[in-house]
Protein backbone atom coordinates (compact mmCIF):
# COMPACT_ATOMS: atom_id res chain seq x y z
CA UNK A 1 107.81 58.85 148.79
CA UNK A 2 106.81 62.37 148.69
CA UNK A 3 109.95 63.32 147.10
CA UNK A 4 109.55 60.46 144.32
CA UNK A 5 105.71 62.38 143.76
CA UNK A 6 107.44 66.06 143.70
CA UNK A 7 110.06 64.75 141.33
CA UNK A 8 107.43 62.40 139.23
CA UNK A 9 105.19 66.03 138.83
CA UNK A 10 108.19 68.47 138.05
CA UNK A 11 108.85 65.93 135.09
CA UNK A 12 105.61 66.24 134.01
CA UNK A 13 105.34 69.73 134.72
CA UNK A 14 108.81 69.71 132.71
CA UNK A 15 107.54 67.87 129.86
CA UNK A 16 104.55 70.04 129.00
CA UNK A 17 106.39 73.09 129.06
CA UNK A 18 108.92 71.73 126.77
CA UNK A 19 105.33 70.49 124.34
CA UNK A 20 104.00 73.97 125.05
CA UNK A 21 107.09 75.63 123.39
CA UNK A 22 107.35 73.01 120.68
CA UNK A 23 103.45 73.87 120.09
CA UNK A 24 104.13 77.59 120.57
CA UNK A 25 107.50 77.34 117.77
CA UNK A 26 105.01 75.66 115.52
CA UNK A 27 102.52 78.24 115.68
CA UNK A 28 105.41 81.12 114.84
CA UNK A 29 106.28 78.65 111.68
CA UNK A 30 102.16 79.03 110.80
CA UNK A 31 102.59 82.59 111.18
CA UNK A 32 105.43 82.75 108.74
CA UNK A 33 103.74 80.81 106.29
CA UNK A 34 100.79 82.83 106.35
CA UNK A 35 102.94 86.14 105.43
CA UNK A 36 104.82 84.31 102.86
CA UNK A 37 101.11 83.08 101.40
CA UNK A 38 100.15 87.03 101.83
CA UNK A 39 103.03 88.04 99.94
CA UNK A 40 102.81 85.72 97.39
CA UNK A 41 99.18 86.44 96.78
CA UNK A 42 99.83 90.07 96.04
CA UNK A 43 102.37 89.43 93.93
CA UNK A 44 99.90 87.25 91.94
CA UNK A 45 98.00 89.98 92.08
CA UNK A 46 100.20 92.99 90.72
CA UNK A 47 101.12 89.92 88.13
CA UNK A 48 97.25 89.65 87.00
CA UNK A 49 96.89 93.21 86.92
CA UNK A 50 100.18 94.44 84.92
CA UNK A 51 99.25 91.54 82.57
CA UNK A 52 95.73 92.77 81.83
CA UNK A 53 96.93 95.89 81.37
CA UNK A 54 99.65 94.95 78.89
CA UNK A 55 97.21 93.21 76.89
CA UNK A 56 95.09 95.81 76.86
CA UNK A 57 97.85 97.75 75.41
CA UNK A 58 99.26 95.90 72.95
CA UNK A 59 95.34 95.20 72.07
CA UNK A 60 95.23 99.02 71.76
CA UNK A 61 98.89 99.07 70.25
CA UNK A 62 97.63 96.64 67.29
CA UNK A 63 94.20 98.44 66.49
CA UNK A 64 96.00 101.25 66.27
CA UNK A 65 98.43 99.74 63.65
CA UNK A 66 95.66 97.96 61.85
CA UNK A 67 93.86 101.70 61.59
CA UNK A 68 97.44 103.40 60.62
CA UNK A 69 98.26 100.45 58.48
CA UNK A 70 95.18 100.92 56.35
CA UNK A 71 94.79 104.66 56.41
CA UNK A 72 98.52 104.62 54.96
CA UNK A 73 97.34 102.38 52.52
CA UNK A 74 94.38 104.08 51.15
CA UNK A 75 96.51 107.40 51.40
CA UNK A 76 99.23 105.77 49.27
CA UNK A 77 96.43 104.54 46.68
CA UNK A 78 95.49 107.64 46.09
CA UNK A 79 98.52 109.30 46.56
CA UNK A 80 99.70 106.51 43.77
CA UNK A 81 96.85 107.16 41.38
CA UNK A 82 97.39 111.65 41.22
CA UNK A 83 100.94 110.61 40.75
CA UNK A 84 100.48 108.48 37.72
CA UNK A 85 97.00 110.56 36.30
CA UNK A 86 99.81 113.67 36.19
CA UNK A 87 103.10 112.75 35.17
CA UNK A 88 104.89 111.57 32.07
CA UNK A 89 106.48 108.00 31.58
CA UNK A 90 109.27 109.02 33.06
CA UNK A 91 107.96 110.31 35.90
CA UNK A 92 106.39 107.33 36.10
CA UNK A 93 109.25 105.51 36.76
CA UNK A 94 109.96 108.00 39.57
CA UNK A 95 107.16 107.93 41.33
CA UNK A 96 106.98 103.88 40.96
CA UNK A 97 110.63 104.01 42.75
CA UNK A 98 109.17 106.50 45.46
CA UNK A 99 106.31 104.23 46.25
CA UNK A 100 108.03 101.32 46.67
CA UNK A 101 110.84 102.16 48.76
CA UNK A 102 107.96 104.50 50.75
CA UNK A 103 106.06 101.10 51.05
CA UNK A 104 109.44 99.15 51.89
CA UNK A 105 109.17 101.42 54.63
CA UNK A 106 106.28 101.06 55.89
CA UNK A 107 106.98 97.07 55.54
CA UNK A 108 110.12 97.76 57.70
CA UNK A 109 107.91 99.70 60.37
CA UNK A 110 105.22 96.99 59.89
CA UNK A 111 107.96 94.56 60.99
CA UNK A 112 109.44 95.94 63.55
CA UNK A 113 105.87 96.71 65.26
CA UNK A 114 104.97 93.03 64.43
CA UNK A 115 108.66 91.69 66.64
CA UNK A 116 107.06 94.27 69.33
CA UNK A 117 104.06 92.64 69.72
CA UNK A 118 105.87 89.35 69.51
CA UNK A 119 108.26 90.74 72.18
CA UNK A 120 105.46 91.45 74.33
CA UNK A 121 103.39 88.06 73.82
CA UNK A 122 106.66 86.13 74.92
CA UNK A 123 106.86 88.58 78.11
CA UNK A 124 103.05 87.82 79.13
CA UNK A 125 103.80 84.21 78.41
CA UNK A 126 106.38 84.32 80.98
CA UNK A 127 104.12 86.30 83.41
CA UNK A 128 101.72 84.23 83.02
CA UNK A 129 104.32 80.98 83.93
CA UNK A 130 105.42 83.02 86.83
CA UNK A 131 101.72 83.53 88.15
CA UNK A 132 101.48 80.05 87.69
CA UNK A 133 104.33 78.93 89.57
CA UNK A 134 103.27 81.52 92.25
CA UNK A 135 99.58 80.12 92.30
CA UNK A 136 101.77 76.67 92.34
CA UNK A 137 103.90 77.66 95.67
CA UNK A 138 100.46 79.48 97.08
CA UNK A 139 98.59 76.34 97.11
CA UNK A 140 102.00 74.56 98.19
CA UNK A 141 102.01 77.26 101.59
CA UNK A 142 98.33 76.19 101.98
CA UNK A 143 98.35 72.40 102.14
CA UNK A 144 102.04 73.14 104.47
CA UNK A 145 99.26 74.81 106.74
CA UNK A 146 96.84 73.12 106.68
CA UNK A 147 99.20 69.85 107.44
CA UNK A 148 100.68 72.16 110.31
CA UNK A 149 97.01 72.39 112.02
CA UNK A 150 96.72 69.02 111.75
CA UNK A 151 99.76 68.07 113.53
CA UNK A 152 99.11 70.57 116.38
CA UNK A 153 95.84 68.63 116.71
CA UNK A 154 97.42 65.05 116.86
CA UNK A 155 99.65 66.55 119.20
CA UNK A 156 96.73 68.20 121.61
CA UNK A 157 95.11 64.83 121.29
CA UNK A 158 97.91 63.07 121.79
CA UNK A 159 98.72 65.25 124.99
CA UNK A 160 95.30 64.33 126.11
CA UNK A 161 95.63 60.76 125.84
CA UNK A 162 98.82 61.43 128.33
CA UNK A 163 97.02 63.12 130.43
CA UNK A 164 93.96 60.56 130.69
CA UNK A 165 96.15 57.84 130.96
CA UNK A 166 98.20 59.91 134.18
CA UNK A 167 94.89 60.14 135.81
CA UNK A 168 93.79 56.50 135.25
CA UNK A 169 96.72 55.17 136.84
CA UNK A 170 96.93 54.23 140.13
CA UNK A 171 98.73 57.18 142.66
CA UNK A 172 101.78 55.18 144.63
């Protein structure tokens, strides 16, 4: 009899070591979720910040260009209008060519700044769908914890209910 109660109490004493470690594997898991969630928030956060600051450069990139753009313009008006006040017809002609392909120029620069600033809209397009699929995965890691908690609890209640009934029962 005694032995049956020794062996009957190292089970149990068996069984909630083995729940102990299962509880104590579970709270390791937590743990690692919480330093993924960490990570991933200041990633989000170097995200947010290089994107603010690339807008504000390209912001500063394109007043800059719209300043250039029509400073080069007025300079080439007037620029324009000396050359054709103070040369003959056929310098004219000249200067007409000069202009143009000096404008062409500046069209070709004007392009090629205008594919930059594309360039750069499509980058913070796709930073911005990375922060959102990190903000996606965050939330993910969040609702994985806070299911975790709620499984350690069913468990703890669950071990309680053992334990109640145990101490209901009648001893042999």
């Amino acid at each position: 009899m005694l032995s049956l109660y020794c062996t009957v109490e190292l089970q149990d004493v068996l069984l909630q070591e083995k729940k102990l470690k299962h509880v104590k594997e579970e709270l390791v898991s937590t743990a690692d979720i919480q330093l993924i969630r960490k990570k991933q928030e200041a990633e989000i956060e170097r995200l947010e910040k290089e994107i603010r600051a690339t807008r504000n450069y390209q912001s500063e990139k394109l007043q800059q260009f719209k300043e250039i753009s029509k400073q080069k313009h007025l300079e080439l008006e007037k620029e324009a209008k000396i050359i054709l006040d103070n040369v003959t017809e056929k310098s004219k002609k000249i200067s007409n060519k000069l202009i143009v392909e000096h404008v062409n120029k500046i069209c070709k620069e004007n392009e090629e700044l205008y594919k930059d600033i594309l360039n750069k809209s499509e980058l913070i397009k796709a930073m911005e769908a990375e922060k959102s699929n990190l903000e996606k995965q965050n939330e993910e890691v969040r609702h994985n914890q806070v299911f975790s908690k709620d499984l350690e609890y069913v468990e703890y209640q669950r071990c309680e209910g053992l334990s109640q009934l145990k101490s209901l029962s009648p001893q042999k």
